[in-house]
C-alpha atoms as a PDB file:
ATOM      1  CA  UNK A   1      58.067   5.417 232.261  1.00  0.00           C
ATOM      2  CA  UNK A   2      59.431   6.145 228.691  1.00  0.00           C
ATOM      3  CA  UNK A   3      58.048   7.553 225.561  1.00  0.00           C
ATOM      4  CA  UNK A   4      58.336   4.559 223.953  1.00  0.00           C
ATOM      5  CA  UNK A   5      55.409   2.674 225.691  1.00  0.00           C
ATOM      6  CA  UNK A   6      52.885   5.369 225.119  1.00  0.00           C
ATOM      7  CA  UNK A   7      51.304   3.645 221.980  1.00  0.00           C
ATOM      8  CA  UNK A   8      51.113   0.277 223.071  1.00  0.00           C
ATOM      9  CA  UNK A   9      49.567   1.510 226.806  1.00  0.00           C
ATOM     10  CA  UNK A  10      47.271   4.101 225.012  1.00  0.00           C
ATOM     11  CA  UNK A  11      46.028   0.659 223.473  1.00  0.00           C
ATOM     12  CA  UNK A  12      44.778  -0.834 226.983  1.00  0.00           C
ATOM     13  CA  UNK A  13      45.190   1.637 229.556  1.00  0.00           C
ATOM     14  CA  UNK A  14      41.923   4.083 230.619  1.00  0.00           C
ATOM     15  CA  UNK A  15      44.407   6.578 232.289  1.00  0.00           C
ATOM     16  CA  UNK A  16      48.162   7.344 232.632  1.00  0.00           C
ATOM     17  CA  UNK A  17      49.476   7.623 236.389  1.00  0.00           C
ATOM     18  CA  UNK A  18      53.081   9.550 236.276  1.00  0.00           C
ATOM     19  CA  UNK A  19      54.780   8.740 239.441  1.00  0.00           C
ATOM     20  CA  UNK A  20      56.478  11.481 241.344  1.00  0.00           C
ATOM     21  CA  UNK A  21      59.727  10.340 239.966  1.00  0.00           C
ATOM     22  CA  UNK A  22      58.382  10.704 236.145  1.00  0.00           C
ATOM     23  CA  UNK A  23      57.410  14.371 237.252  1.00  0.00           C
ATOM     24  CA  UNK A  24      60.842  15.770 235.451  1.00  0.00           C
ATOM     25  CA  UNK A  25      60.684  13.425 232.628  1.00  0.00           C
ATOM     26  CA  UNK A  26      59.557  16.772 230.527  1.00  0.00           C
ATOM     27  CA  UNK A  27      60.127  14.136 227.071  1.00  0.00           C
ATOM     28  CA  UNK A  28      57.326  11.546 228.646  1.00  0.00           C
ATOM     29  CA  UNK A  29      55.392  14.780 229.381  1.00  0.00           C
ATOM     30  CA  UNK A  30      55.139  16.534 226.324  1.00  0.00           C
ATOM     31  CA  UNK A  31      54.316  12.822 224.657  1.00  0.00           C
ATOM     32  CA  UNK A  32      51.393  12.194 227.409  1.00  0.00           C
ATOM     33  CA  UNK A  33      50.456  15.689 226.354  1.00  0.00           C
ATOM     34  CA  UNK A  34      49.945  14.474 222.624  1.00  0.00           C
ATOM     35  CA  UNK A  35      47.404  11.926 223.858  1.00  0.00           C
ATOM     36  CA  UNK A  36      43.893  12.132 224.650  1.00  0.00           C
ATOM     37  CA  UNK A  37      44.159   9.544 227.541  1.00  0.00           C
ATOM     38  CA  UNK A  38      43.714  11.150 230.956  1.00  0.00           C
ATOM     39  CA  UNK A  39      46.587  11.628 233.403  1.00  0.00           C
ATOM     40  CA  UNK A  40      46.801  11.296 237.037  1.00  0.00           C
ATOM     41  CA  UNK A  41      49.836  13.472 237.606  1.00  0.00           C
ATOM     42  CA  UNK A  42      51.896  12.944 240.770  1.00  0.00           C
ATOM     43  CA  UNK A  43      53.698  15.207 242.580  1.00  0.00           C
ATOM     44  CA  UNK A  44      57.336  14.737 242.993  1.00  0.00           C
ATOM     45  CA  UNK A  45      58.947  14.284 246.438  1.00  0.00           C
ATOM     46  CA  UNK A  46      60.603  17.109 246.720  1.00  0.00           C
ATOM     47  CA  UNK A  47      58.593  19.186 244.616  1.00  0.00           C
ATOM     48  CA  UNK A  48      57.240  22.738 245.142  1.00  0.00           C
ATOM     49  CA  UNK A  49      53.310  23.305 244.110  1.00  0.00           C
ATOM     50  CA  UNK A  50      55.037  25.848 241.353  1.00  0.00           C
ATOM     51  CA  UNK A  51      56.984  23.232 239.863  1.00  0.00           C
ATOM     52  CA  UNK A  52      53.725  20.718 239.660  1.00  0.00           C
ATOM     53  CA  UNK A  53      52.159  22.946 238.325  1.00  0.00           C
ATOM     54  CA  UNK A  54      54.667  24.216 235.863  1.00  0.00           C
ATOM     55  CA  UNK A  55      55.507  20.482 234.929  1.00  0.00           C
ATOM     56  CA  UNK A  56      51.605  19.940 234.305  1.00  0.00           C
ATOM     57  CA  UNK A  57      52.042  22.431 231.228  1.00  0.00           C
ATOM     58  CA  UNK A  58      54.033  20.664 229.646  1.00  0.00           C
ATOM     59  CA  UNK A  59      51.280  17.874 229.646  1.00  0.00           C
ATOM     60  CA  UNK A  60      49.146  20.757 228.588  1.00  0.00           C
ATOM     61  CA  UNK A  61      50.262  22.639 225.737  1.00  0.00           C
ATOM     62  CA  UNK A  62      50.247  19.429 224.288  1.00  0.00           C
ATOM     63  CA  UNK A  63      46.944  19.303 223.637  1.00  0.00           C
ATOM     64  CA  UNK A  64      46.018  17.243 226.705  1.00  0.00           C
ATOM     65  CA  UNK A  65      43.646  18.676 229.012  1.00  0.00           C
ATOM     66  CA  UNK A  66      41.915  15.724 230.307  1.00  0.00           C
ATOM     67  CA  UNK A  67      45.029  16.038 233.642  1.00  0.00           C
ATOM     68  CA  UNK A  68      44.394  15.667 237.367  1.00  0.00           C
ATOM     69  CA  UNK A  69      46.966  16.546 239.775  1.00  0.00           C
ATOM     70  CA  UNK A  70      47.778  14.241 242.673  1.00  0.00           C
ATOM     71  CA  UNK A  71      48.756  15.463 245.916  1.00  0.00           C
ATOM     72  CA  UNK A  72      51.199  12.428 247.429  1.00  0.00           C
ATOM     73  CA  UNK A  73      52.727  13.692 250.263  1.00  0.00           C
ATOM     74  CA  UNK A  74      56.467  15.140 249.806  1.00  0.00           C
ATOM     75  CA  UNK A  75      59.866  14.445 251.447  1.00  0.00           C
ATOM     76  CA  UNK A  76      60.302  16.348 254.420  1.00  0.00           C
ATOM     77  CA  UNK A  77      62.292  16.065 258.240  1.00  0.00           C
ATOM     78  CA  UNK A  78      60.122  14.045 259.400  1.00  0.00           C
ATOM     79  CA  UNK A  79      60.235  10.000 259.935  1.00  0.00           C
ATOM     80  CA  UNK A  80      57.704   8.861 261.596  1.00  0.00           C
ATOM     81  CA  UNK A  81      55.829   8.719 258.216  1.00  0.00           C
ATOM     82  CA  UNK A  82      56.808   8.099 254.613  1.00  0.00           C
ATOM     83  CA  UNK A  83      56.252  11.252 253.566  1.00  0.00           C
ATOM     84  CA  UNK A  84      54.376  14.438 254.788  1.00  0.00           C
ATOM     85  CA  UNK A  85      50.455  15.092 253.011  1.00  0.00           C
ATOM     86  CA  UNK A  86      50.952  18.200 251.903  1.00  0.00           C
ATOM     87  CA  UNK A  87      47.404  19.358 253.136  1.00  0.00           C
ATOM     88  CA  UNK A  88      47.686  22.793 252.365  1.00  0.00           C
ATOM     89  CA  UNK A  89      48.730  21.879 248.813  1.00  0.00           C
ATOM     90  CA  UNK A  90      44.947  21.376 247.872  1.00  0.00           C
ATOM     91  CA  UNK A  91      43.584  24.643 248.863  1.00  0.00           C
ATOM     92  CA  UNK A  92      46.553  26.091 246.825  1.00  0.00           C
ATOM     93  CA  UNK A  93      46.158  23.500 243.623  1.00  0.00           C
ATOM     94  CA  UNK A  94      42.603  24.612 243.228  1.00  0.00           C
ATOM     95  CA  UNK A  95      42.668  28.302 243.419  1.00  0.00           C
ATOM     96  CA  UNK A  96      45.613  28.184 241.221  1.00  0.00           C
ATOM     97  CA  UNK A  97      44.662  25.938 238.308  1.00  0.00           C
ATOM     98  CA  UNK A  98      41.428  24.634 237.026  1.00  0.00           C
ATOM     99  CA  UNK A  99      42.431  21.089 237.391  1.00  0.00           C
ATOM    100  CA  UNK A 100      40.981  18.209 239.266  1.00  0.00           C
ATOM    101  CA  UNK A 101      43.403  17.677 242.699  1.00  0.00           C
ATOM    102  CA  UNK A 102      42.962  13.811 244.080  1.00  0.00           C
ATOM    103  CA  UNK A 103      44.809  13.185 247.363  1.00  0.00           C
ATOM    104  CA  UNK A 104      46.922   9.698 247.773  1.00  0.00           C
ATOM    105  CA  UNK A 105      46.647   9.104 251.692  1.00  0.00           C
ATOM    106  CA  UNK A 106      47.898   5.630 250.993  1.00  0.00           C
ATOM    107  CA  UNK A 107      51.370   6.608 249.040  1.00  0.00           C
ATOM    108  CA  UNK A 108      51.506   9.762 251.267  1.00  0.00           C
ATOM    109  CA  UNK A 109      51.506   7.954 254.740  1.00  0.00           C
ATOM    110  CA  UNK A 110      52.646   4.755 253.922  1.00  0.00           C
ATOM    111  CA  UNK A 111      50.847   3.260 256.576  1.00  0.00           C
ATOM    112  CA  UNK A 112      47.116   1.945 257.003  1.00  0.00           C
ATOM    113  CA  UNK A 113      46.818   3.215 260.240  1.00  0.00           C
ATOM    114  CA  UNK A 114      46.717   6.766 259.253  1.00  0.00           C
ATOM    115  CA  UNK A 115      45.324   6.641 255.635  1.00  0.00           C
ATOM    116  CA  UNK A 116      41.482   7.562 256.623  1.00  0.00           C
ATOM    117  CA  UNK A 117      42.470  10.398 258.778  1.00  0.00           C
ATOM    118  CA  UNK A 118      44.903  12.036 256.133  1.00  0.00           C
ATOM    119  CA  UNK A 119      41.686  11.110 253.359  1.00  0.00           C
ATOM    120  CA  UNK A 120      39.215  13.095 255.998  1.00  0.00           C
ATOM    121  CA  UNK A 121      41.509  16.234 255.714  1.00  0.00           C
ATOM    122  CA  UNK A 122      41.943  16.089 252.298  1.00  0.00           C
ATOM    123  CA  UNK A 123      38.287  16.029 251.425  1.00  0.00           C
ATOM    124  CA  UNK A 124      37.716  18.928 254.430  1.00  0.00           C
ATOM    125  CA  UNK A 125      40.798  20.295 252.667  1.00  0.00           C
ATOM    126  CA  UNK A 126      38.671  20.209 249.199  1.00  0.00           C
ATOM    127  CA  UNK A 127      40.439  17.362 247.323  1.00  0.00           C
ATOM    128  CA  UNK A 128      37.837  16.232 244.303  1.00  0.00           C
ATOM    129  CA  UNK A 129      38.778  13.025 244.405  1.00  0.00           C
ATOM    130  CA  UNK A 130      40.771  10.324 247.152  1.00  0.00           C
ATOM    131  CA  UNK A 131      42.593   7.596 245.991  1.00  0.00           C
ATOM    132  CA  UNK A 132      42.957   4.503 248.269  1.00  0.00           C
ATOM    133  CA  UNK A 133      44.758   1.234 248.249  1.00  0.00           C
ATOM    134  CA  UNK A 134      42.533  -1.395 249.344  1.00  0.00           C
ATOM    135  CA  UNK A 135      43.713  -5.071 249.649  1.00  0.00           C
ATOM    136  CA  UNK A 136      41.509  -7.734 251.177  1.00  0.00           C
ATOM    137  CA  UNK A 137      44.523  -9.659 253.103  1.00  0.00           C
ATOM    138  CA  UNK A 138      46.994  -6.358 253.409  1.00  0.00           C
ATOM    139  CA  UNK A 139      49.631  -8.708 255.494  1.00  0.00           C
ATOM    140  CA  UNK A 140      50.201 -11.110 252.307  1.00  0.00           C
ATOM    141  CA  UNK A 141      49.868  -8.393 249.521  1.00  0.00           C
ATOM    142  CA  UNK A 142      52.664  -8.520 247.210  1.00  0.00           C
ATOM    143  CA  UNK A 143      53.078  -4.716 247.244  1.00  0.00           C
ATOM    144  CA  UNK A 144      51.917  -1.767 249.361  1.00  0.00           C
ATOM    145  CA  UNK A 145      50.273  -4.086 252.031  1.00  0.00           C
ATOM    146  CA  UNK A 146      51.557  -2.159 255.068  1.00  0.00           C
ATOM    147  CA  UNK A 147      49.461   0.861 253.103  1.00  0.00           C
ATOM    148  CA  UNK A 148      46.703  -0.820 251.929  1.00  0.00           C
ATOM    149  CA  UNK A 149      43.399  -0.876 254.221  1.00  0.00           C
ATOM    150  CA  UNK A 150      41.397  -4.118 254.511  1.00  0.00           C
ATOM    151  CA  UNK A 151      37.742  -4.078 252.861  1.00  0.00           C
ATOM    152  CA  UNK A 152      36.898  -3.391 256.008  1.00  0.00           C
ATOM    153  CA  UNK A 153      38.587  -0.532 257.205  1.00  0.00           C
ATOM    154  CA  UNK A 154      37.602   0.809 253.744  1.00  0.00           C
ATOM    155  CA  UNK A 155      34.114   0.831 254.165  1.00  0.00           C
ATOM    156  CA  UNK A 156      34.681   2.871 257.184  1.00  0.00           C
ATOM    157  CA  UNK A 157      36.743   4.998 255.891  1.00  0.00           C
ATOM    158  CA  UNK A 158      33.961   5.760 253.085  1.00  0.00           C
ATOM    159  CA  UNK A 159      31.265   6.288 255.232  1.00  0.00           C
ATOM    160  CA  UNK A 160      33.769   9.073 257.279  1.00  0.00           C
ATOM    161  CA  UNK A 161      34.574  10.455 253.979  1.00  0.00           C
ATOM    162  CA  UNK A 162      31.082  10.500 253.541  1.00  0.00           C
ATOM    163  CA  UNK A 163      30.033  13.011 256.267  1.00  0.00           C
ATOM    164  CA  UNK A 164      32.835  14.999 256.205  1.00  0.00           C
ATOM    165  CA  UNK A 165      31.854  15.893 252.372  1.00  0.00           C
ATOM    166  CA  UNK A 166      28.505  16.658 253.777  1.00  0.00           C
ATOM    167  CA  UNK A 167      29.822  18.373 256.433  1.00  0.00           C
ATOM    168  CA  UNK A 168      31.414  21.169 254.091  1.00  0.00           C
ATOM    169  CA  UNK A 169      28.732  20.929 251.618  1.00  0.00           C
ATOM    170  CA  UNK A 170      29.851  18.165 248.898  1.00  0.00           C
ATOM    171  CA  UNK A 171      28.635  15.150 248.102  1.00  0.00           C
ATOM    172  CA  UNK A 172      30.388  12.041 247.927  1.00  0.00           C
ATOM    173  CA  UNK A 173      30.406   9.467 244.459  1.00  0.00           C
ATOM    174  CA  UNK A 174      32.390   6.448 244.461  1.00  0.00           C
ATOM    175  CA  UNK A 175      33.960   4.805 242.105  1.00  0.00           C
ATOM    176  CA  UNK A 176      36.013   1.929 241.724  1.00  0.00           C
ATOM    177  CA  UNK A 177      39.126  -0.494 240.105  1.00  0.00           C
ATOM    178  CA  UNK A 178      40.118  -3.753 240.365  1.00  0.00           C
ATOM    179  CA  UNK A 179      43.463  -4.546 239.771  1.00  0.00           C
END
């Protein structure tokens, strides 16, 4: 969150997630941007895909190219989720730019119940990557528990993932944190 921590996080971290709200920091972006640590770059809220994209340069010209942008869901009318997936953000992200684009069902919806659906169209969509917050007792998770699926649901998910990849010729690789 400030350009201060950089060198004591470059220390232990193996990549730096800017949250949407970080996206106009442009003083923590042209510091990332000196590093050589790999960014998962969120979009802002309210953002448009020109002003991700023009806020990833920053990051950039820096030096940094190791970036992948992150697809989040934005602020829109609607209520009935926390945000809206911007689904037609990915097509977009990778005919414009060269960069990786990961989709964040779990931030985007805000809700487990929807998370594998929103993942499904962002791989059909063609989203590199998914990013998924797994819990294994979502109720007593001290945050993002009404998000979060259970191991579960997860392993679902994956194997849905799984055959929609196949289904428009990619292959899915998993990998995994614990936090």
């Amino acid at each position: 969150m400030a350009v201060s921590q950089i060198p004591m996080m470059e220390k232990y971290v193996d990549v730096f997630q800017l949250g949407a709200r970080n996206m106009q920091n442009f003083n923590l972006l042209r510091a990332i941007g000196e590093t050589r640590t790999p960014v998962l770059f969120k979009r802002g809220m309210a953002a448009t895909i020109e002003e991700m994209l023009m806020a990833s340069e920053y990051i950039l010209s820096g030096g940094n190219t190791r970036v992948m942008l992150c697809e989040r869901g934005i602020r829109t009318f609607e209520t009935a989720t926390r945000n809206t997936t911007d689904i037609n953000a990915i097509p977009v992200l990778k005919k414009l730019t060269h960069l990786p684009v990961i989709i964040d069902p779990s931030h985007s919806t805000g809700d487990s119940g929807y998370v594998s659906a929103i993942a499904k169209a962002g791989v059909a969509a063609g989203a590199d990557s998914v990013i998924v917050e797994v819990h294994n007792d979502p109720a007593n998770a001290i945050s993002d528990g009404k998000q979060s699926l259970t191991l579960e649901a997860f392993a679902k998910m994956v194997k849905q993932v799984r055959a929609v990849a196949e289904a428009v010729d990619r292959r899915l690789v998993l990998q995994h944190e614990r936090a």
